[in-house]
PDB file of N, CA and C in Angstrom:
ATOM      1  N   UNK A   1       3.540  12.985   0.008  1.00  0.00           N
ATOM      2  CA  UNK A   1       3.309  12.785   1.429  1.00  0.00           C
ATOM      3  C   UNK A   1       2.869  11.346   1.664  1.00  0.00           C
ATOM      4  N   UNK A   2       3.694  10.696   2.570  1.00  0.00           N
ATOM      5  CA  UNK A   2       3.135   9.419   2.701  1.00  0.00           C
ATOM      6  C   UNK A   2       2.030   9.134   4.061  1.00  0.00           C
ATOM      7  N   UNK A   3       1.242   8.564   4.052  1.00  0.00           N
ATOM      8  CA  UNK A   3       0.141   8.376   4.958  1.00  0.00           C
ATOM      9  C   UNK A   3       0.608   7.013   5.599  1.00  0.00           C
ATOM     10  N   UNK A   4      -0.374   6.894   6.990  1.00  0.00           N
ATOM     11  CA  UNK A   4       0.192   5.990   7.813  1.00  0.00           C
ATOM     12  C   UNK A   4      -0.901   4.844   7.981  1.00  0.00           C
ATOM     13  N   UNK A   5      -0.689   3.677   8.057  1.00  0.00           N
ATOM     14  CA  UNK A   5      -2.117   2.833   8.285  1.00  0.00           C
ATOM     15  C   UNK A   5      -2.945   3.122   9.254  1.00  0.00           C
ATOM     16  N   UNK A   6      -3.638   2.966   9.035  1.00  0.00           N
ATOM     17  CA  UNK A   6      -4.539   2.801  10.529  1.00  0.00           C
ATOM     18  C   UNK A   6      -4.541   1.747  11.328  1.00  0.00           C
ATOM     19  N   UNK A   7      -4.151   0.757  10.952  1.00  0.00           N
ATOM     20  CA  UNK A   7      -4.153  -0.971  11.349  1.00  0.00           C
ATOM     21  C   UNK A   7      -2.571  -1.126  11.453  1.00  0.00           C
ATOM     22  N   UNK A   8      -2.587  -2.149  12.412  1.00  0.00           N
ATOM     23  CA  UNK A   8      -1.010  -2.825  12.271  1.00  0.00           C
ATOM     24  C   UNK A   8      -2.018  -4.492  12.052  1.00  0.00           C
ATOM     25  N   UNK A   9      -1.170  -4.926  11.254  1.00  0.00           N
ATOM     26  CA  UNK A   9      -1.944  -5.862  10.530  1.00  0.00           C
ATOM     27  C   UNK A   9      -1.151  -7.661  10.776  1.00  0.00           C
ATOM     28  N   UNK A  10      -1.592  -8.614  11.052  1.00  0.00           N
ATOM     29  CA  UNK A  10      -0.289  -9.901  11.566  1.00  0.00           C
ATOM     30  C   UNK A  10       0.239 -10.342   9.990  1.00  0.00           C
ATOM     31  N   UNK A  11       1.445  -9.789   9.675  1.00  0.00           N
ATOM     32  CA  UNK A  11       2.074 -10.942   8.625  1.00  0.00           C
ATOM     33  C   UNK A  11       1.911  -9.243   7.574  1.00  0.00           C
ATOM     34  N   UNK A  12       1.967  -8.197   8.278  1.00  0.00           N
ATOM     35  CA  UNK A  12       2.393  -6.752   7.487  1.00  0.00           C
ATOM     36  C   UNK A  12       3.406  -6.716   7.150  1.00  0.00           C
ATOM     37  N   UNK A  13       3.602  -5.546   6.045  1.00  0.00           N
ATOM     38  CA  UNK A  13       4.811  -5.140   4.695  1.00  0.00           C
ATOM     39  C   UNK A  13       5.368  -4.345   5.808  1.00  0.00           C
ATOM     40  N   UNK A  14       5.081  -3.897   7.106  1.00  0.00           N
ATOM     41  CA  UNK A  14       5.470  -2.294   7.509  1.00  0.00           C
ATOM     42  C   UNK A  14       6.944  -2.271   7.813  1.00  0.00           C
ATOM     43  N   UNK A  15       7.392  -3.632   7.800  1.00  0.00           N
ATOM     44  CA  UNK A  15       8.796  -3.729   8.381  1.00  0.00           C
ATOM     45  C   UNK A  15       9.858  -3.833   6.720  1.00  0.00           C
ATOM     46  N   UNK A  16       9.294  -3.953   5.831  1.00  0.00           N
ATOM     47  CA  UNK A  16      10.008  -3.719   4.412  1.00  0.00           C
ATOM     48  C   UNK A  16       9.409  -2.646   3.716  1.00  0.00           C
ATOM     49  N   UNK A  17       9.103  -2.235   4.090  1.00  0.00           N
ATOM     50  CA  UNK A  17       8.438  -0.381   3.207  1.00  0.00           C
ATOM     51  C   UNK A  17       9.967  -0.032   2.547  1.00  0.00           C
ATOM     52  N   UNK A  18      10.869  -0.049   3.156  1.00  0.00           N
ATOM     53  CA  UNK A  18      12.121   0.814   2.710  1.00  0.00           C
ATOM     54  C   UNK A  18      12.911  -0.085   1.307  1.00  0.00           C
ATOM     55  N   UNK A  19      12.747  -0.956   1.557  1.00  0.00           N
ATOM     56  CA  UNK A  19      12.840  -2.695   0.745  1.00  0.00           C
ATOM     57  C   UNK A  19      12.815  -1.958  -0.966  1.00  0.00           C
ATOM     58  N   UNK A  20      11.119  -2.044  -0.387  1.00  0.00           N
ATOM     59  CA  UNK A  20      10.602  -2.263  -1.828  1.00  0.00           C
ATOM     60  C   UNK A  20      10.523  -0.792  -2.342  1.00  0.00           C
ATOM     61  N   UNK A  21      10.374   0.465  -1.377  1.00  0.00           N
ATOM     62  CA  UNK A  21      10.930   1.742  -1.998  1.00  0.00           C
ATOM     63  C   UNK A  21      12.594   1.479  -2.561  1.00  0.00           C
ATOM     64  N   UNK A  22      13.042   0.974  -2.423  1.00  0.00           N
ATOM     65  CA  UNK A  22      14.402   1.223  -2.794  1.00  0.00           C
ATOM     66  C   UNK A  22      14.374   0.575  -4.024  1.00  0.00           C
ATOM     67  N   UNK A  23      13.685  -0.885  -4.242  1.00  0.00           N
ATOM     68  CA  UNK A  23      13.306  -1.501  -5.517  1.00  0.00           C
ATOM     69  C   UNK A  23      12.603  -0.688  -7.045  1.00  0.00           C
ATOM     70  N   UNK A  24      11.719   0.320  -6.267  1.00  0.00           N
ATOM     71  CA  UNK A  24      10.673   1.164  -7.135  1.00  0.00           C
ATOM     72  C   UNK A  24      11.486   2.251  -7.543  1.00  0.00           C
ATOM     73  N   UNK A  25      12.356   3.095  -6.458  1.00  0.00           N
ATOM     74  CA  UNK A  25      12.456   4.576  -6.554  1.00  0.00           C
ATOM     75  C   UNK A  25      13.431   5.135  -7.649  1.00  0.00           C
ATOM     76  N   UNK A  26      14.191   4.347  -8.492  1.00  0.00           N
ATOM     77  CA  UNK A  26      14.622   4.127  -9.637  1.00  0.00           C
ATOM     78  C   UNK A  26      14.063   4.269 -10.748  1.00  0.00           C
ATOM     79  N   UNK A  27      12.067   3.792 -10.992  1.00  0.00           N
ATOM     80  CA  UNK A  27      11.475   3.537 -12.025  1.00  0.00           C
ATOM     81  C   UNK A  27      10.534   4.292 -12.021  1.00  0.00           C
ATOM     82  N   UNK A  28      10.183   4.585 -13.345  1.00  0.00           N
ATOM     83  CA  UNK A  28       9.498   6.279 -13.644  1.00  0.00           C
ATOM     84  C   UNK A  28       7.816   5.544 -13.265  1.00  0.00           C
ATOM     85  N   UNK A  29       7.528   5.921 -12.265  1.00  0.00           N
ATOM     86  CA  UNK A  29       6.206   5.693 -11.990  1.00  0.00           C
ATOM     87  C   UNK A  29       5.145   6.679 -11.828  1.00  0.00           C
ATOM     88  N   UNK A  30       5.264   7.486 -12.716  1.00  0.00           N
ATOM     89  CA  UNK A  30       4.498   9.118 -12.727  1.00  0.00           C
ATOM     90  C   UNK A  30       2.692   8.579 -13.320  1.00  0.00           C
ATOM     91  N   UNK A  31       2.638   7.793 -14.573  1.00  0.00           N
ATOM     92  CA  UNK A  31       1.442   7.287 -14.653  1.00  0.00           C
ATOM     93  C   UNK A  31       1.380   5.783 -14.323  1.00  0.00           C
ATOM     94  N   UNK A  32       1.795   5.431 -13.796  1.00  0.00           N
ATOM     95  CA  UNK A  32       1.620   3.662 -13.506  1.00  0.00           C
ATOM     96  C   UNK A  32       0.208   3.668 -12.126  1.00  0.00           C
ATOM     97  N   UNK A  33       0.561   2.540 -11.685  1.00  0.00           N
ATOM     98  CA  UNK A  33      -0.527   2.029 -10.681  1.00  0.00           C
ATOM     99  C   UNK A  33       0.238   0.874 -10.223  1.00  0.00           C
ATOM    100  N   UNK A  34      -0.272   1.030  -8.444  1.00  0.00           N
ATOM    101  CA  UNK A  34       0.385   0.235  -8.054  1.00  0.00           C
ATOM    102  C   UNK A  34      -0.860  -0.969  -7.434  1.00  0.00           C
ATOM    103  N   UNK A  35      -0.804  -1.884  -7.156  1.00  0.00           N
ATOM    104  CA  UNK A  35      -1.843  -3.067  -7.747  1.00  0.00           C
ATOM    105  C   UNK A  35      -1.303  -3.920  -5.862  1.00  0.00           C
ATOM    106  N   UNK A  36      -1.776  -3.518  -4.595  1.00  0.00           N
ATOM    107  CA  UNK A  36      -1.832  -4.296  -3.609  1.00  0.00           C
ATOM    108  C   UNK A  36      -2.493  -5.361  -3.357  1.00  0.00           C
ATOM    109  N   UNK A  37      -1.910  -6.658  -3.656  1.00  0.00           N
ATOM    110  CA  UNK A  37      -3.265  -7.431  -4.034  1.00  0.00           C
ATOM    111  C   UNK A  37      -2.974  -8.007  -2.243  1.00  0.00           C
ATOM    112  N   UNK A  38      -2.335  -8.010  -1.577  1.00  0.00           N
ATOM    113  CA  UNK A  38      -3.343  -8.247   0.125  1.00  0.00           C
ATOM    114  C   UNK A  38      -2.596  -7.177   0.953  1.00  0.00           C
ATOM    115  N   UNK A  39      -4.113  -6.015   0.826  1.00  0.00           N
ATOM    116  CA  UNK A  39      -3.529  -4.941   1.166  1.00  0.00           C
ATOM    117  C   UNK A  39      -3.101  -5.009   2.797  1.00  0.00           C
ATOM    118  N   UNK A  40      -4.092  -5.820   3.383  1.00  0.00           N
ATOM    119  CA  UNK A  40      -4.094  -6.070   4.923  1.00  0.00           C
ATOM    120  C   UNK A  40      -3.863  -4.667   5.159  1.00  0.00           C
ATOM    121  N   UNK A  41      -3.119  -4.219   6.366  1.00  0.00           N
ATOM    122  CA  UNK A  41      -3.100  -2.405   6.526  1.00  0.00           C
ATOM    123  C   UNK A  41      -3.231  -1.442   5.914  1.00  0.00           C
ATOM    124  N   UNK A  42      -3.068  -1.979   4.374  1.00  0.00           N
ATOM    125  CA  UNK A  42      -1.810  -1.227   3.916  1.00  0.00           C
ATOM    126  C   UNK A  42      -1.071  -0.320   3.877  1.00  0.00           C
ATOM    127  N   UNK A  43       0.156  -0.986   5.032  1.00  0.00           N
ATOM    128  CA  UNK A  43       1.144  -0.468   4.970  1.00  0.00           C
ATOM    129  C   UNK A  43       1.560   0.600   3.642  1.00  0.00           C
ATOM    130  N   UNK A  44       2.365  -0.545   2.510  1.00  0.00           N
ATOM    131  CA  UNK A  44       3.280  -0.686   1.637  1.00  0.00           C
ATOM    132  C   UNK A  44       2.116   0.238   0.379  1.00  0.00           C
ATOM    133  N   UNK A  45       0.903   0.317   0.420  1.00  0.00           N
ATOM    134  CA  UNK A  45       0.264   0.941  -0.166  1.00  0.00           C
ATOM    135  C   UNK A  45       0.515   2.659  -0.104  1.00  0.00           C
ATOM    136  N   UNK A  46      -0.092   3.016   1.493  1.00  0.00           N
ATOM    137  CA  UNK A  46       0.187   4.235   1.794  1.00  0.00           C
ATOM    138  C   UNK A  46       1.553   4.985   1.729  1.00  0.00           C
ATOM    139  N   UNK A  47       2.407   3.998   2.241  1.00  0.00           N
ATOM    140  CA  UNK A  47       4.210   4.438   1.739  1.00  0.00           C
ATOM    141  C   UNK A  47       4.419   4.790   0.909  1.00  0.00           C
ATOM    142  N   UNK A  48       3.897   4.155  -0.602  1.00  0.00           N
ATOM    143  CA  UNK A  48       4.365   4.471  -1.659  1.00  0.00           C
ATOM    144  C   UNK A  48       3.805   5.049  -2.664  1.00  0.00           C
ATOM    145  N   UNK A  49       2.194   5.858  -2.179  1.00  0.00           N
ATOM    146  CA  UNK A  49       1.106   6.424  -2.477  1.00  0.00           C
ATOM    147  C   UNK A  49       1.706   8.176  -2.898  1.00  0.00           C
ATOM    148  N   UNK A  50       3.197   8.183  -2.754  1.00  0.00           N
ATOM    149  CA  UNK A  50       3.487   9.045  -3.513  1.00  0.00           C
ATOM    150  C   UNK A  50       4.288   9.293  -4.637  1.00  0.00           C
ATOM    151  N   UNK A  51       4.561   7.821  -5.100  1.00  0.00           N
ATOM    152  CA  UNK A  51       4.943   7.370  -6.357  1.00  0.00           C
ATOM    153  C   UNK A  51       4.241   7.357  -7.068  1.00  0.00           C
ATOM    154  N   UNK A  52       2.919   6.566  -6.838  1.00  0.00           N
ATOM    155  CA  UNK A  52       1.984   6.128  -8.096  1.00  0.00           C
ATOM    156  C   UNK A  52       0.764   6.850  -8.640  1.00  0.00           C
ATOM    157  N   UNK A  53       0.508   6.962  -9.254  1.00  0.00           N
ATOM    158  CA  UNK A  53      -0.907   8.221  -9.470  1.00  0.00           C
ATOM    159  C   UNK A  53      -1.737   7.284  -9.258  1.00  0.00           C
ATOM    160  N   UNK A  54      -1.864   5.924  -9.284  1.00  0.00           N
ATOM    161  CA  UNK A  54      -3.343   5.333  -9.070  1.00  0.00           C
ATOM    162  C   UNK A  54      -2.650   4.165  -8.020  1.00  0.00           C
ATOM    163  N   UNK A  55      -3.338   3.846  -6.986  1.00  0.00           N
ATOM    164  CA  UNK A  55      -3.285   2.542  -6.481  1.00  0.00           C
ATOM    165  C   UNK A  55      -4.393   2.082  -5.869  1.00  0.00           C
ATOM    166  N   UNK A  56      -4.663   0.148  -6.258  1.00  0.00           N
ATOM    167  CA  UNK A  56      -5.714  -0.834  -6.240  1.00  0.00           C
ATOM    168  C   UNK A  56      -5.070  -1.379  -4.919  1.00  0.00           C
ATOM    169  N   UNK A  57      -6.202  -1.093  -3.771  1.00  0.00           N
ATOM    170  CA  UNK A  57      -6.035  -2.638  -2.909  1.00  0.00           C
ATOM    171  C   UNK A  57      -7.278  -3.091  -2.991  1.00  0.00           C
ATOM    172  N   UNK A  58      -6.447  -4.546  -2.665  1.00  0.00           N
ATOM    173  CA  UNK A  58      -7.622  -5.527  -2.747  1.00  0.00           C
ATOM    174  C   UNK A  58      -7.245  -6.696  -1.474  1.00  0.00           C
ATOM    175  N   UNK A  59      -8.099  -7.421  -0.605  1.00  0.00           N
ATOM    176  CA  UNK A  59      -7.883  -8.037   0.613  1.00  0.00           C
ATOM    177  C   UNK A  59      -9.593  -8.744   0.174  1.00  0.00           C
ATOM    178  N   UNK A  60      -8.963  -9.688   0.538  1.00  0.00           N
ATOM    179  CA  UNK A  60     -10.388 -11.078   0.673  1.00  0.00           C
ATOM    180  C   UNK A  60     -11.131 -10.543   2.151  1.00  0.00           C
ATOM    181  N   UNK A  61     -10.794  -9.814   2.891  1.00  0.00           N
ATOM    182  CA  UNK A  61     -11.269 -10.078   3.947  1.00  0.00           C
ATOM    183  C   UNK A  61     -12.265  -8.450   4.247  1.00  0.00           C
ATOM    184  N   UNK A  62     -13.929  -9.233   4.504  1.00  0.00           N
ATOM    185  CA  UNK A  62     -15.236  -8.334   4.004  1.00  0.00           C
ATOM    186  C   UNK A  62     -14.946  -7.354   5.297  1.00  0.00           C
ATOM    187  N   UNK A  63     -14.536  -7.118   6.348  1.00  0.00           N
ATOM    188  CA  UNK A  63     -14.284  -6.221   7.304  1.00  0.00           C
ATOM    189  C   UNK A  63     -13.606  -5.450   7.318  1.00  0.00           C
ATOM    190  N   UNK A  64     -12.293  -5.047   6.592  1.00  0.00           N
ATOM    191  CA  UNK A  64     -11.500  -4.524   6.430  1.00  0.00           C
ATOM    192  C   UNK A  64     -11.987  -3.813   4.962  1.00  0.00           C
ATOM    193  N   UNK A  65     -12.446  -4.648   4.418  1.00  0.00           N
ATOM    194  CA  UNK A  65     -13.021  -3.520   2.924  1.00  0.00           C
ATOM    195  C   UNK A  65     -14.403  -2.288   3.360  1.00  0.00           C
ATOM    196  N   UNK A  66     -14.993  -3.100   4.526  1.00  0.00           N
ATOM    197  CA  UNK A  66     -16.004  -1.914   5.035  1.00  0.00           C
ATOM    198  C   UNK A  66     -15.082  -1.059   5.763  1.00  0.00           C
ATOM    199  N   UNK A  67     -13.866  -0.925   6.427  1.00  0.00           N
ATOM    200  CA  UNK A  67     -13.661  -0.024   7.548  1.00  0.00           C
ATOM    201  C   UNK A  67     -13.047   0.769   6.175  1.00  0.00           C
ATOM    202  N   UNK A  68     -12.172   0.015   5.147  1.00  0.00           N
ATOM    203  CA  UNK A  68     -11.799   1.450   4.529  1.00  0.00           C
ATOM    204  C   UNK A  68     -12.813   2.046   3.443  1.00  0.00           C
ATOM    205  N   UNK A  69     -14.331   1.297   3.312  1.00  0.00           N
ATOM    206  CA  UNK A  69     -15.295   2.271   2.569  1.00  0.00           C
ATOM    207  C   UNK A  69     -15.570   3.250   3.695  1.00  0.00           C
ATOM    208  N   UNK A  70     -15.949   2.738   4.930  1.00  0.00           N
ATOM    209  CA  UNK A  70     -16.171   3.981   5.741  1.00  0.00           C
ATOM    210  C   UNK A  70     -14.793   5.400   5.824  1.00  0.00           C
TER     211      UNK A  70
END
């Protein structure tokens, strides 16, 4: 099940989600991790959050790391 951002984010993946699923959906990603290093929304995180058994975001920016600890 893929989940939806909560944010629309300036300079977001949301318009290539299908992109980079089409890049992945080929490769056995049953134990991998997928590694968002500027998650900004993440979009491209939640899309593909049913490929990967583990996924890391990470975003420099301290406001957006509190809204998704809350």
């Amino acid at each position: 099940m893929n989940h939806k951002p909560l944010l629309k984010w300036a300079g977001g993946k949301r318009s290539i989600v299908d992109q980079i699923e089409n890049m992945i959906k080929n490769i056995d990603t049953t134990n991998a991790t997928f590694y968002d290093l500027f998650a900004g929304s993440g979009s491209v995180s939640f899309y593909l959050s049913s490929y990967f058994s583990q996924i890391v975001m990470n975003d420099t920016n301290s406001e957006l790391h509190n809204m998704y600890n809350i």
